[in-house]
Protein backbone atom coordinates (compact mmCIF):
# COMPACT_ATOMS: atom_id res chain seq x y z
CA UNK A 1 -95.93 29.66 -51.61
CA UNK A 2 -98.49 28.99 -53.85
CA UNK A 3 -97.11 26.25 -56.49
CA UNK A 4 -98.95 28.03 -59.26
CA UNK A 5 -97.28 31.32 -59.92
CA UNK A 6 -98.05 34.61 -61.54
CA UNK A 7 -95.58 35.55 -64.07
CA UNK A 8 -94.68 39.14 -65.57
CA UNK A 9 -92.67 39.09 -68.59
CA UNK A 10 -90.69 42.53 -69.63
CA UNK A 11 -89.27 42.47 -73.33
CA UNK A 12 -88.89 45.68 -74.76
CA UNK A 13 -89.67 44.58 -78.45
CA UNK A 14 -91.63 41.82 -79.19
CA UNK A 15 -90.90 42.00 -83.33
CA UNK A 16 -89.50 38.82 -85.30
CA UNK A 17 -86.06 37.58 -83.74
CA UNK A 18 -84.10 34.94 -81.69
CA UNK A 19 -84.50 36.89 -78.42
CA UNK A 20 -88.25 37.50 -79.16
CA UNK A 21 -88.70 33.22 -79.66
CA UNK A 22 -87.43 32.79 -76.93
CA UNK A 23 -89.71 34.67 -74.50
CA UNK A 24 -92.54 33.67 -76.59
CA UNK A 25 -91.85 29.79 -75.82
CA UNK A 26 -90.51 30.92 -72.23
CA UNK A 27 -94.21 32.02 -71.99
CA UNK A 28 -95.93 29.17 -73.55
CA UNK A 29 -93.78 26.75 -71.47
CA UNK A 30 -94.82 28.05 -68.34
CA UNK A 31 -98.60 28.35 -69.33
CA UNK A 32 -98.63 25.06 -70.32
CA UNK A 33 -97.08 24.14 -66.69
CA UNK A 34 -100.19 25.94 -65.36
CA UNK A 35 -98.37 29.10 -64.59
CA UNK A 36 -100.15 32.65 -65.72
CA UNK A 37 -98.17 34.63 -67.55
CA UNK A 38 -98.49 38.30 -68.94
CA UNK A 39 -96.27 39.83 -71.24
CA UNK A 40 -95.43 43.86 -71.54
CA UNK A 41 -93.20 45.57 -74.30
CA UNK A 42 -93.11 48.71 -75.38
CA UNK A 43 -93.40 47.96 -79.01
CA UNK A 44 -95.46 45.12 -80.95
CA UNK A 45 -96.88 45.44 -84.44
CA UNK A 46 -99.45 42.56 -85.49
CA UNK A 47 -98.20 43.08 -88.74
CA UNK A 48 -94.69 42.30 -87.52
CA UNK A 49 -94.56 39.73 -85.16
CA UNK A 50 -94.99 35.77 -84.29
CA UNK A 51 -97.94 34.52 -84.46
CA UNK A 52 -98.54 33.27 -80.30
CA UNK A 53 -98.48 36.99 -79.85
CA UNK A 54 -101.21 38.33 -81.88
CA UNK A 55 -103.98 35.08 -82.12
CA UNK A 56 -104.76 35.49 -78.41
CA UNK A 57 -102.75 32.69 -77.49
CA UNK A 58 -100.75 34.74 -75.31
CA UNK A 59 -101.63 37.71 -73.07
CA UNK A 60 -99.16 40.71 -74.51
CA UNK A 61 -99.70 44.40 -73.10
CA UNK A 62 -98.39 46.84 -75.40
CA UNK A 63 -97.82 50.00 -73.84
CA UNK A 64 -97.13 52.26 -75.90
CA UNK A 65 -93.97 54.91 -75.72
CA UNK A 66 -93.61 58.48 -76.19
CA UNK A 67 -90.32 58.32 -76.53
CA UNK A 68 -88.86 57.15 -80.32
CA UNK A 69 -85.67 54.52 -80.91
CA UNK A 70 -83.12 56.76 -81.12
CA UNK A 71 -82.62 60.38 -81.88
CA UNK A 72 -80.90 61.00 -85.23
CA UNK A 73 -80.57 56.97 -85.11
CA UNK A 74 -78.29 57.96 -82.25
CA UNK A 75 -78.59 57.27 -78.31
CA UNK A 76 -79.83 54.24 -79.21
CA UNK A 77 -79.53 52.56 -75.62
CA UNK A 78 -80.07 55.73 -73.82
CA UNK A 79 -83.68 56.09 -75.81
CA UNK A 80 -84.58 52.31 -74.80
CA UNK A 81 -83.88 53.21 -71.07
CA UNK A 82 -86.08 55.50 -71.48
CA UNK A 83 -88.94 53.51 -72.90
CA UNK A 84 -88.49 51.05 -70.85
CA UNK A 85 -88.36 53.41 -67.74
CA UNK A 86 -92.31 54.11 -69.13
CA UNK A 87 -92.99 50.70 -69.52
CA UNK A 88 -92.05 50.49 -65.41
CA UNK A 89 -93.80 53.92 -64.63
CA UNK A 90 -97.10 52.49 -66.19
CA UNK A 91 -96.77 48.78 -64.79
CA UNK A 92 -96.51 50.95 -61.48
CA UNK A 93 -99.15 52.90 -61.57
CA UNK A 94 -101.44 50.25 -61.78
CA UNK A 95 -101.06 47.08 -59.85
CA UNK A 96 -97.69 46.12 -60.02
CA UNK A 97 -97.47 44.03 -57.11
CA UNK A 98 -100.46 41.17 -58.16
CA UNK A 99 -97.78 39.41 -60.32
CA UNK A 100 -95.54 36.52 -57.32
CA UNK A 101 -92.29 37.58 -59.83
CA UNK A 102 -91.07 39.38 -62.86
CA UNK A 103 -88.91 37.98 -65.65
CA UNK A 104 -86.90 40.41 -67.24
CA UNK A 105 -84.69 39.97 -70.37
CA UNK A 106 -82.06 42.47 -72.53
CA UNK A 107 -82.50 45.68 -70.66
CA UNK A 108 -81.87 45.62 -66.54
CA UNK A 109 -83.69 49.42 -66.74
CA UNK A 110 -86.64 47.99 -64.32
CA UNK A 111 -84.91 45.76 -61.94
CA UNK A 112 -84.09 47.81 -59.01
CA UNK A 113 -87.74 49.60 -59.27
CA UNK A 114 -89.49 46.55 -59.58
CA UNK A 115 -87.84 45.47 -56.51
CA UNK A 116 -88.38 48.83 -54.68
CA UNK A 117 -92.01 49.81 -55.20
CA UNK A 118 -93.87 46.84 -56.46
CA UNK A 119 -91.34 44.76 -53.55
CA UNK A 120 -91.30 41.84 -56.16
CA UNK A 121 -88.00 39.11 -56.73
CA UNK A 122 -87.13 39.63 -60.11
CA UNK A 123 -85.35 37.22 -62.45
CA UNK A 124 -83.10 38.61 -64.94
CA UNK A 125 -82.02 36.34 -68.44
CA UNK A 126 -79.21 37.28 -69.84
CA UNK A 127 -78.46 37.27 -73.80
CA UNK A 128 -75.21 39.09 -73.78
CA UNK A 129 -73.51 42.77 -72.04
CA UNK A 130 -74.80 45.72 -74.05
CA UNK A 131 -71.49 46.94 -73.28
CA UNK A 132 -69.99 44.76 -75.47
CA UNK A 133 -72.31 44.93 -78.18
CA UNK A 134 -72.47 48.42 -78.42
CA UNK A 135 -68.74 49.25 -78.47
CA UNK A 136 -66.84 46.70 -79.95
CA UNK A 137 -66.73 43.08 -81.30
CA UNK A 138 -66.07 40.12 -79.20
CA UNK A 139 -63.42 37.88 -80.10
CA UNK A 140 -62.33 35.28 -78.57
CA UNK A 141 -63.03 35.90 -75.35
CA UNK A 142 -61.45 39.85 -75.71
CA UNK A 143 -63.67 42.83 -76.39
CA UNK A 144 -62.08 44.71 -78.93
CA UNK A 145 -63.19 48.71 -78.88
CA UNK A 146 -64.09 50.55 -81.97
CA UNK A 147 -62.39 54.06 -81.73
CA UNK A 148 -65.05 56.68 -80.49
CA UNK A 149 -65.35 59.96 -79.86
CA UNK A 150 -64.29 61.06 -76.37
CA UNK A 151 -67.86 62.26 -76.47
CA UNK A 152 -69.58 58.71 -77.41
CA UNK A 153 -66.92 57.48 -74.87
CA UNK A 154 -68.27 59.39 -71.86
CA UNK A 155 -71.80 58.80 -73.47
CA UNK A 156 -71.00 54.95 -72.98
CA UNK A 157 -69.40 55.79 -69.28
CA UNK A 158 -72.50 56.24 -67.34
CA UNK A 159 -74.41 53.39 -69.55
CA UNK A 160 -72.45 51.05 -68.87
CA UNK A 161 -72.48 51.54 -65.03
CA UNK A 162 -76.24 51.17 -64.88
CA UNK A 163 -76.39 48.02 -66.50
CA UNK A 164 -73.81 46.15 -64.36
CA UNK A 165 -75.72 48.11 -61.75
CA UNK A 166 -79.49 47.43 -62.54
CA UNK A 167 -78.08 44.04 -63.71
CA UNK A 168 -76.35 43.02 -60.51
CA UNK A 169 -79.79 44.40 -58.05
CA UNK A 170 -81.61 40.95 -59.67
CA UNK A 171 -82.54 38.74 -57.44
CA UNK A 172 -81.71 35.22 -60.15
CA UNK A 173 -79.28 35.89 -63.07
CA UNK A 174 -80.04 33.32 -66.04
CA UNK A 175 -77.72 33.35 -68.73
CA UNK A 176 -78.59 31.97 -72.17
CA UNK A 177 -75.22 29.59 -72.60
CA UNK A 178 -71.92 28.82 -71.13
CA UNK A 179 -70.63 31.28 -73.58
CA UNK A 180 -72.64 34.13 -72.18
CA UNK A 181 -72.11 33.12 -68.87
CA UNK A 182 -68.32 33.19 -69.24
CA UNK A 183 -68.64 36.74 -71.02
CA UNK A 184 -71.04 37.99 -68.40
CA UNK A 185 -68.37 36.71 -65.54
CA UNK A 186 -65.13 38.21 -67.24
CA UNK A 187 -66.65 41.60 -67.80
CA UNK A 188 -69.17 42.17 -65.11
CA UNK A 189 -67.85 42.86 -61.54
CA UNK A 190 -70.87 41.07 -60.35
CA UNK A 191 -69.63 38.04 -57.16
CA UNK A 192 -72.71 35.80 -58.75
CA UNK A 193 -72.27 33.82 -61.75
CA UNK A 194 -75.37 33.43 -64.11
CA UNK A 195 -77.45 29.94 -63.82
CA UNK A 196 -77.56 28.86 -67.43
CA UNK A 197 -80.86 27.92 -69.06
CA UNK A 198 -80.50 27.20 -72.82
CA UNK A 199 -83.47 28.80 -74.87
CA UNK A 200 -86.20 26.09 -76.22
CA UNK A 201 -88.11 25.55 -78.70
CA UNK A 202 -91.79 24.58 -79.20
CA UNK A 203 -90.72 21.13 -81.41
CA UNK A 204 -94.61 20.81 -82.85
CA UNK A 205 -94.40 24.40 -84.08
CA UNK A 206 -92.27 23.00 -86.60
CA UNK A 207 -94.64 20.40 -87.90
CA UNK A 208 -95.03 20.98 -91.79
CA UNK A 209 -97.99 23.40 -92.76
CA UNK A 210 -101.04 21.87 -92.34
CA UNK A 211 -102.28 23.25 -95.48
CA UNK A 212 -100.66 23.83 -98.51
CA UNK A 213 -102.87 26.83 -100.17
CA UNK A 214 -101.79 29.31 -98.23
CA UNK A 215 -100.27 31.48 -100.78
CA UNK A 216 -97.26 32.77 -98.51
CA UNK A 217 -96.03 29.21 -98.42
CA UNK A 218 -96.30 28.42 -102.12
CA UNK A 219 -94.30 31.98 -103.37
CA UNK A 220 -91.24 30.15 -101.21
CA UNK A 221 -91.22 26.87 -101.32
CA UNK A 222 -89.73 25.32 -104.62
CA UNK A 223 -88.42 21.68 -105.79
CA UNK A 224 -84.99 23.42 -106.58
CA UNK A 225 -82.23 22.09 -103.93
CA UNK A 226 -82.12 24.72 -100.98
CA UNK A 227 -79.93 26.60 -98.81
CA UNK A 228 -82.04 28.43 -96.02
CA UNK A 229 -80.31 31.25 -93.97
CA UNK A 230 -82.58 32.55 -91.04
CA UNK A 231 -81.40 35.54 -89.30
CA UNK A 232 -82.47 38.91 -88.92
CA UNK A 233 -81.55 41.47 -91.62
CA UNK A 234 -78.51 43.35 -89.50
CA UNK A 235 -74.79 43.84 -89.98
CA UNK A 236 -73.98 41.55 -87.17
CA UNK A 237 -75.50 38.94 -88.16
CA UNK A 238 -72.95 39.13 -91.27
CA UNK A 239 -75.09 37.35 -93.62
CA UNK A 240 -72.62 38.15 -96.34
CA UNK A 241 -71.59 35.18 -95.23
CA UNK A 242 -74.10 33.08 -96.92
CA UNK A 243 -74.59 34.93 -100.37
CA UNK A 244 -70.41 34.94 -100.91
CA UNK A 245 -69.86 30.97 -99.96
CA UNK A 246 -73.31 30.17 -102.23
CA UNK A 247 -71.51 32.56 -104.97
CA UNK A 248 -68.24 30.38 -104.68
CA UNK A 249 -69.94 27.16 -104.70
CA UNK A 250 -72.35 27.81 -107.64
CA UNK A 251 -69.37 29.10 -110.04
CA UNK A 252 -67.46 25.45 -108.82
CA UNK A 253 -66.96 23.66 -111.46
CA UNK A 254 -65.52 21.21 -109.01
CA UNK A 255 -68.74 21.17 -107.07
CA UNK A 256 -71.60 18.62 -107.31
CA UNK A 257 -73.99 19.03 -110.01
CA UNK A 258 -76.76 20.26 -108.58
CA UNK A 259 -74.84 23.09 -107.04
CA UNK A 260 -75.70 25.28 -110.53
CA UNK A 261 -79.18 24.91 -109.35
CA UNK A 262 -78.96 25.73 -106.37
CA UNK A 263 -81.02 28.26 -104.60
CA UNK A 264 -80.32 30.73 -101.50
CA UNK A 265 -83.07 31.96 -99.03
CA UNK A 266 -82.26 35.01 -97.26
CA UNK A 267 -84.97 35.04 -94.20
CA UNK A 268 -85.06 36.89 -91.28
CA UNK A 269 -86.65 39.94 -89.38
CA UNK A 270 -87.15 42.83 -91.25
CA UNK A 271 -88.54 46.05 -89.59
CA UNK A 272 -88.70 49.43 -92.14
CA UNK A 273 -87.99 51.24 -88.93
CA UNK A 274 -84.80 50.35 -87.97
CA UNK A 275 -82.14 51.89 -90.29
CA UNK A 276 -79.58 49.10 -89.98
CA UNK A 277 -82.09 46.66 -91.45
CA UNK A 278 -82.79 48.53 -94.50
CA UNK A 279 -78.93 49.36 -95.06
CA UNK A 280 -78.04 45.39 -94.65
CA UNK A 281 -80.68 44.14 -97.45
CA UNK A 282 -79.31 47.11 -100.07
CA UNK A 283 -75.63 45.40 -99.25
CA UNK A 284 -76.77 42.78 -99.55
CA UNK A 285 -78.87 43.23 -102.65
CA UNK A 286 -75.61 45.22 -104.25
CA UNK A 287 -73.39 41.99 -103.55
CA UNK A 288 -75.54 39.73 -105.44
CA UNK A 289 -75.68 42.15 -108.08
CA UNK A 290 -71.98 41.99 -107.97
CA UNK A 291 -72.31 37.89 -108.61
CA UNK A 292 -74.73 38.05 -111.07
CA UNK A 293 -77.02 36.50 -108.75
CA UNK A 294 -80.90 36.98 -109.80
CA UNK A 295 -83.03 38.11 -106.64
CA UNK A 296 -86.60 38.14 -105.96
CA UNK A 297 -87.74 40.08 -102.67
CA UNK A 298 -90.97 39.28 -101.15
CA UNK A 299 -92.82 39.65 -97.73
CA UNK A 300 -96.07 37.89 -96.48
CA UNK A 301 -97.95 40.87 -97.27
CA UNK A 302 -96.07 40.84 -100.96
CA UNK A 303 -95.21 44.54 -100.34
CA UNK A 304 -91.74 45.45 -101.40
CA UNK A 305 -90.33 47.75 -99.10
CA UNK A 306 -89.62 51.26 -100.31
CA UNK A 307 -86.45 52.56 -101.89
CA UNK A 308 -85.41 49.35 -102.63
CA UNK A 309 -84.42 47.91 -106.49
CA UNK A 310 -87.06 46.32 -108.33
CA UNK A 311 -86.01 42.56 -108.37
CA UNK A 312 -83.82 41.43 -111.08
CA UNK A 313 -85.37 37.87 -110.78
CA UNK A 314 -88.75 37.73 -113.40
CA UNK A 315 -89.99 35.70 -110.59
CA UNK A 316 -89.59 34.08 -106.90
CA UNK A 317 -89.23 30.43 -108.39
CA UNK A 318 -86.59 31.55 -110.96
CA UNK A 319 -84.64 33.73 -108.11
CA UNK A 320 -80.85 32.21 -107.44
CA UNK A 321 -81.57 33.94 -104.10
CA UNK A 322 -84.74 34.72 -102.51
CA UNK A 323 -84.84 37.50 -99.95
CA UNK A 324 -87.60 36.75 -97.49
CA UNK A 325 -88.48 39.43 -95.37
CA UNK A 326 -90.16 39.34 -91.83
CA UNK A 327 -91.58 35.31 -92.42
CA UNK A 328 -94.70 34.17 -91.29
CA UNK A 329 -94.81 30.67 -88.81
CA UNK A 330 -95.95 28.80 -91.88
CA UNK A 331 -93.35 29.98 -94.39
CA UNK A 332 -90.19 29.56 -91.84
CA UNK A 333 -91.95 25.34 -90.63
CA UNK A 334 -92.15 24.89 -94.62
CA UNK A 335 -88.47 25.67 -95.68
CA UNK A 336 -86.79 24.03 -92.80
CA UNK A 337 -89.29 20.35 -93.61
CA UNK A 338 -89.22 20.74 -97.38
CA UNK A 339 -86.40 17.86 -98.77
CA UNK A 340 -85.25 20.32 -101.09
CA UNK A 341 -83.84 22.07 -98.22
CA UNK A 342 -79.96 20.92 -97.94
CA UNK A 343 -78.69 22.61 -94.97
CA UNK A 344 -79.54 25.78 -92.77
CA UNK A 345 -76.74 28.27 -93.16
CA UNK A 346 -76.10 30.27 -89.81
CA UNK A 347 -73.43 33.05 -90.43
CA UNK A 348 -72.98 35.10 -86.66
CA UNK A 349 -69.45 34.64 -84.67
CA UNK A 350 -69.55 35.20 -81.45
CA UNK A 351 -73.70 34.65 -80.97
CA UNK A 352 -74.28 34.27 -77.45
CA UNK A 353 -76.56 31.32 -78.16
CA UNK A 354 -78.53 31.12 -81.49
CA UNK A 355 -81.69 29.76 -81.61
CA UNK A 356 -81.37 28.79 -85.88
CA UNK A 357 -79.32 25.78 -85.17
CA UNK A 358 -81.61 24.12 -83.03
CA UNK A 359 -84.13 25.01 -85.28
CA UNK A 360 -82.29 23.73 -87.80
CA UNK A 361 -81.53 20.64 -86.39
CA UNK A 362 -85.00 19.79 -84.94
CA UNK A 363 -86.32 20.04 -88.31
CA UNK A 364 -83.45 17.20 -89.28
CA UNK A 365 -81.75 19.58 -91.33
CA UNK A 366 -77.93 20.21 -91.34
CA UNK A 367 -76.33 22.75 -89.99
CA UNK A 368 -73.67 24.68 -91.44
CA UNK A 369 -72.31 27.83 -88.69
CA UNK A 370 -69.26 29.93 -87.26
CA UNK A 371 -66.87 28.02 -84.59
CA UNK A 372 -67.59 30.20 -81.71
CA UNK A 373 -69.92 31.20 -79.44
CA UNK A 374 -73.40 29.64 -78.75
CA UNK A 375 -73.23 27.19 -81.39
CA UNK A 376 -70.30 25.05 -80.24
CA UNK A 377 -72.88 23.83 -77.63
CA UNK A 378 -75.60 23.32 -79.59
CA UNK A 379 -73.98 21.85 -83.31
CA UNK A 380 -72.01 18.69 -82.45
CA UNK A 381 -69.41 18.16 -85.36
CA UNK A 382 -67.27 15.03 -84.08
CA UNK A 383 -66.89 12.13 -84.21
CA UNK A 384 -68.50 12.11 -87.26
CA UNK A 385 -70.97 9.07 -86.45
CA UNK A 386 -72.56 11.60 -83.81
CA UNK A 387 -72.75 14.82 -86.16
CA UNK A 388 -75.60 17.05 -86.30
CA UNK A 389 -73.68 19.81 -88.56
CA UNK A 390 -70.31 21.71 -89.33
CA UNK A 391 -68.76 24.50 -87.66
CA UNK A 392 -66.18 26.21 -89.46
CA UNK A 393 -64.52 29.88 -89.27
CA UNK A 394 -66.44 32.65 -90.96
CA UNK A 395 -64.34 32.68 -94.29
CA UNK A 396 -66.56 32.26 -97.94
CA UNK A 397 -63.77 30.03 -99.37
CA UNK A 398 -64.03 27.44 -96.41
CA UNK A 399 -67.89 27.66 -95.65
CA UNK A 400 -68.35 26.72 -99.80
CA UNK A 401 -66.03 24.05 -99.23
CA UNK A 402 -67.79 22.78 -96.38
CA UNK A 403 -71.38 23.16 -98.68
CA UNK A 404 -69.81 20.98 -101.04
CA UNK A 405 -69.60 18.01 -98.40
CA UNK A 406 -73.01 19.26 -97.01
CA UNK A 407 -74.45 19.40 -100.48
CA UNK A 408 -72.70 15.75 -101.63
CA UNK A 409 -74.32 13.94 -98.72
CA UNK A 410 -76.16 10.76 -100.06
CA UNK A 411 -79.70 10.04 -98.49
CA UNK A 412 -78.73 7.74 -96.15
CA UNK A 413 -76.01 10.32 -94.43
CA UNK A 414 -78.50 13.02 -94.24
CA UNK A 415 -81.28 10.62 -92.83
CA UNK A 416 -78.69 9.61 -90.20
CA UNK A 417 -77.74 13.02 -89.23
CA UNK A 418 -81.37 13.99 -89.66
CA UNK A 419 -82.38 11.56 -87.04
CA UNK A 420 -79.58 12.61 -84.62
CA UNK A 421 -80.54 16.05 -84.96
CA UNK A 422 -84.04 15.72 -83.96
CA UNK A 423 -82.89 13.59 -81.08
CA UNK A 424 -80.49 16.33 -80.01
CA UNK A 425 -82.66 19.43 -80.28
CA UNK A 426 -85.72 17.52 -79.07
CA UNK A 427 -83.17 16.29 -75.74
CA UNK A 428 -81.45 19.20 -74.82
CA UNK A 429 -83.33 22.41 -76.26
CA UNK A 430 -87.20 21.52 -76.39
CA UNK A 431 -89.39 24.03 -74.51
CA UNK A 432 -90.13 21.76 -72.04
CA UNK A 433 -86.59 21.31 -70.80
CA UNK A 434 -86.57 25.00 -70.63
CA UNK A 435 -89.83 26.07 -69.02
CA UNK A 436 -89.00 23.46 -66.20
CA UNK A 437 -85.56 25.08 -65.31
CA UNK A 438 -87.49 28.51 -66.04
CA UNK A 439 -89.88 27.34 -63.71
CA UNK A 440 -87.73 26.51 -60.83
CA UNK A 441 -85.61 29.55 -61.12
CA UNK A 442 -88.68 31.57 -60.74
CA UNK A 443 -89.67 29.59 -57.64
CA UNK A 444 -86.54 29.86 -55.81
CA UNK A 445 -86.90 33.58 -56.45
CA UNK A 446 -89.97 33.76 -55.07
CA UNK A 447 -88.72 31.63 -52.09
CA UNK A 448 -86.51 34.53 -50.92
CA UNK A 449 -89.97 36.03 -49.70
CA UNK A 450 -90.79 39.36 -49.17
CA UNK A 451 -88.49 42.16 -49.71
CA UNK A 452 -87.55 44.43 -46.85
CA UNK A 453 -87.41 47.95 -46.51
CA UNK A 454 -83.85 48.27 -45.41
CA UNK A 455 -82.78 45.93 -48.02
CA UNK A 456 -83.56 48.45 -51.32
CA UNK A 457 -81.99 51.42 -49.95
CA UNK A 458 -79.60 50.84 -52.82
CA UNK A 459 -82.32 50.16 -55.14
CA UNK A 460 -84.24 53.42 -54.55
CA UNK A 461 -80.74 55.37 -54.78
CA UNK A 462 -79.71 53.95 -57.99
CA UNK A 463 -83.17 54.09 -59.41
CA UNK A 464 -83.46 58.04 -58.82
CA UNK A 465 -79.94 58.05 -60.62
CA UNK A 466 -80.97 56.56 -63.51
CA UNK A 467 -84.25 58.73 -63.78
CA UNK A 468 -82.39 61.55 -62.85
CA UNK A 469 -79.32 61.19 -65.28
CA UNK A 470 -81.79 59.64 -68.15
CA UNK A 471 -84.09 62.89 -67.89
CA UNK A 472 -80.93 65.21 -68.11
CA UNK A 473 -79.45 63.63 -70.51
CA UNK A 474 -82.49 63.48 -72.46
CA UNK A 475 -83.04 67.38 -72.44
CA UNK A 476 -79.71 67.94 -73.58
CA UNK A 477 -79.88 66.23 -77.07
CA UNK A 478 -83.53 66.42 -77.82
């Protein structure tokens, strides 16, 4: 085996997002290992996406779909088979086999014809059952079902089947924290449990700006004491959260001082296309309405989405919350180093792993988020001389409480926890950790050698299934 290997990533979005950091430093970690790595999506806007993947730093093949989202903003998993099943069809028809092993991550869709027609290992990460995410919220540790339609419920039927299917025909499973992996085990038939790999982080892409004229970076950054929520703009991420615990804690009269001048940022992913992101910034807009909270809204480009409200704010500096939308590199490395940033406010339960903590806490800043899921790994809260943040349950009253103590902290508290942070994040979740387990789980896929005939008679089976039952189903509603 040759020790260098050719690497094929599959992500089916590459927009602005947790999962979408993480293959982009997956990538640079295993270029920087001497690896060669290629990346194909079937989406990616240079006018909506990280940096690495537009400057030519790394090699992204976009192939473009036919096929749209969702129908209706329905069939939303069905439609990103479907892309993803042209994604395969084109990485097929050219030379499919020159790659030593795929990486696959969120949708299974090409495993078993990866495996049977370009005879390649394939490694599949995973960030959390679509099952679950689709149908129901998952609370600790029991999935509980939203009433469907019987329709929607025989919709989900065959769905669900392929990706325990497609899931369980990979040849490594990775899973992005104990969390997930316990998830992934309880729900999945599957006799394998995942390998867990913790996503990294590139630690010097959080330097502070090199320059400060760049005009995106001066509209955000202010001298007024910050509270800096990163997340993409979606229900789940129930960044409600935030805005209601800032709301309680400004109109304390208990609180510090400074908490009347207090400031929220609101930054995250924002794509026009995707209908859930434009309802969650007008809720979100209404409820600070509701406060009397001013609000300026701004993007790099300084384009205001449409059918939005004008801002109430006069201006971004004078804004009690700032909603930043789709954030350049820059903006996000000069919010989490600024001192007037407090604390990083991360408001998901249940996140499989969350990548804003460690951010968070490898900028030195203190993290404030929910008491389950990925973050009880990542946030240590006791004893208190090892703290790197709080985790608390997702209730306003007891997240402002817990702001007041974050806010309160004297300068040599938040140096301390600063410091241990860094140490933490830099430790446990810095892209070279990662791209060194990615590395080896790539390897020992590749050490399986070559893939038999006889051994993807399932493969080819369940791969005419799903083209079969994707096409049919496809005719039906469209």
């Amino acid at each position: 085996m040759n020790d260098k290997l050719k690497v094929a990533f599959i992500h089916p979005d590459l927009g602005i997002g947790g999962a979408e950091r993480l293959v982009i430093d997956a990538a640079l970690g295993l270029q920087r290992l001497g690896h060669s790595v290629d990346i194909y999506t079937s989406h990616h806007d240079p006018a909506h996406c990280f940096d690495e993947t537009r400057d030519g730093t790394l090699r992204v093949h976009h192939v473009k779909s036919p096929f749209s989202r969702s129908y209706k903003d329905k069939f939303h998993i069905l439609f990103a088979h479907l892309r993803q099943l042209h994604l395969t069809a084109h990485l097929l028809r050219t030379d499919a086999s020159r790659y030593d092993v795929y990486f696959v991550d969120q949708l299974s869709t090409c495993v078993p014809f990866l495996r049977t027609y370009a005879k390649r290992r394939v490694v599949f990460y995973c960030h959390f059952p679509d099952k679950l995410l689709a149908d129901g919220a998952f609370v600790g540790g029991t999935a509980r079902r939203r009433k469907g339609s019987a329709l929607k419920r025989l919709y989900r039927l065959p769905m669900d089947w392929f990706e325990e299917k497609t899931t369980g025909s990979a040849d490594v499973l990775l899973a992005n924290s104990r969390f997930t992996a316990g998830v992934f085990n309880s729900f999945f038939s599957i006799p394998r449990k995942p390998r867990v790999i913790y996503p990294g982080i590139n630690i010097s892409a959080y330097a502070p700006p090199s320059s400060s004229n760049d005009p995106n970076v001066q509209e955000v950054i202010s001298d007024r004491p910050t509270l800096l929520s990163l997340n993409r703009f979606e229900k789940k991420k129930n960044i409600a959260l935030a805005l209601n615990s800032f709301a309680l804690l400004r109109q304390s009269a208990s609180g510090p001082a400074l908490s009347h001048t207090l400031r929220l940022v609101l930054a995250g992913g924002y794509d026009p296309r995707i209908q859930d992101n434009f309802e969650t910034l007008k809720e979100l807009i209404e409820v600070a309405d509701s406060k009397g909270l001013s609000y300026w809204i701004t993007t790099p480009s300084h384009t205001t989405p449409p059918n939005l409200p004008s801002p109430s704010a006069s201006n971004a500096s004078a804004a009690d919350i700032l909603f930043l939308l789709s954030f350049t590199t820059p903006q996000r490395s000069a919010l989490l180093t600024a001192p007037s940033t407090l604390a990083l406010l991360y408001t998901p339960t249940n996140e499989h792993f969350g990548i804003g903590p460690v951010e968070g806490m490898a900028c030195g800043v203190p993290v404030l988020a929910c008491d389950s899921g990925g973050p009880t790994e990542s946030v240590v809260t006791a004893p208190s001389a090892a703290r790197t943040g709080w985790l608390v349950p997702p209730d306003a009253d007891a997240w402002a409480e817990a702001l007041r103590e974050i806010v309160a902290l004297d300068a040599a508290e938040r140096a301390a926890l600063g410091d241990r942070a860094r140490v933490r994040a830099e430790s446990l979740f810095g892209m070279e950790a990662m791209a060194l387990a990615l590395q080896e789980a790539l390897r020992d896929a590749v050490r399986m050698g070559p893939i038999a005939d006889s051994s993807c008679t399932s493969d080819v089976l369940l791969a005419v299934m799903i083209s079969l039952l994707a096409y049919l189903i496809y005719r039906f509603i469209v």
